[in-house]
N, C-alpha and C. Protein backbone atom coordinates (compact mmCIF):
# COMPACT_ATOMS: atom_id res chain seq x y z
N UNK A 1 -2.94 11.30 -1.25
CA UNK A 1 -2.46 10.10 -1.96
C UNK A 1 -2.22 8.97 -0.96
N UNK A 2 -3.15 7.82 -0.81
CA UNK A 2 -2.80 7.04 -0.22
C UNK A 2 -1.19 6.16 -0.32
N UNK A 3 -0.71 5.68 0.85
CA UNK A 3 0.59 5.63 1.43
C UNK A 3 0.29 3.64 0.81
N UNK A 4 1.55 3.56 -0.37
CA UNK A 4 1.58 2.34 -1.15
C UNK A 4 2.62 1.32 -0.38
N UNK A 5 2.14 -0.20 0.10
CA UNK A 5 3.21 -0.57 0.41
C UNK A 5 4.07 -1.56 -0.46
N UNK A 6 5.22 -1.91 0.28
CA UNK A 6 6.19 -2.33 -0.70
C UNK A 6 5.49 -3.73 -1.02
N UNK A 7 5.95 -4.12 -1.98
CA UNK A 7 5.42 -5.46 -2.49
C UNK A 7 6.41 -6.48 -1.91
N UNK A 8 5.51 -7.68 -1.27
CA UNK A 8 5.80 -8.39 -0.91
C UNK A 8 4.99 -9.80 -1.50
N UNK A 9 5.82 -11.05 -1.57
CA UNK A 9 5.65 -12.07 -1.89
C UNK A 9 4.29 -12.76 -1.12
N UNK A 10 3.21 -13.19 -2.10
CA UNK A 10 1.99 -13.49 -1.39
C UNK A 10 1.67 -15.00 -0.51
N UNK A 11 1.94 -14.49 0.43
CA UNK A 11 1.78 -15.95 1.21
C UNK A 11 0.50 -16.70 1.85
N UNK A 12 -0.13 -17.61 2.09
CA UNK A 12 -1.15 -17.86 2.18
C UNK A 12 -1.45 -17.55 4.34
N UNK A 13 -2.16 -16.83 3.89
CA UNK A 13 -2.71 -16.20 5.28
C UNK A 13 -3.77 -16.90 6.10
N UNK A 14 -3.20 -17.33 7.30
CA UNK A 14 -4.23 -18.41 8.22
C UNK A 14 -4.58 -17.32 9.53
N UNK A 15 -5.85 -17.74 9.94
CA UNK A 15 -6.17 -16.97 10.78
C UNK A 15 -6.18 -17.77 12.53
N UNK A 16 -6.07 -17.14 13.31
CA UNK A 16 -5.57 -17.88 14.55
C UNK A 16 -6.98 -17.78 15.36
């Protein structure tokens, strides 16, 4: 059973 993570608020993801 893959390992679920907690839910977190979706933030907009920038890449560096």
């Amino acid at each position: 059973m893959p390992r679920m993570r907690p839910q977190t608020p979706q933030r907009p993801l920038r890449k560096n």
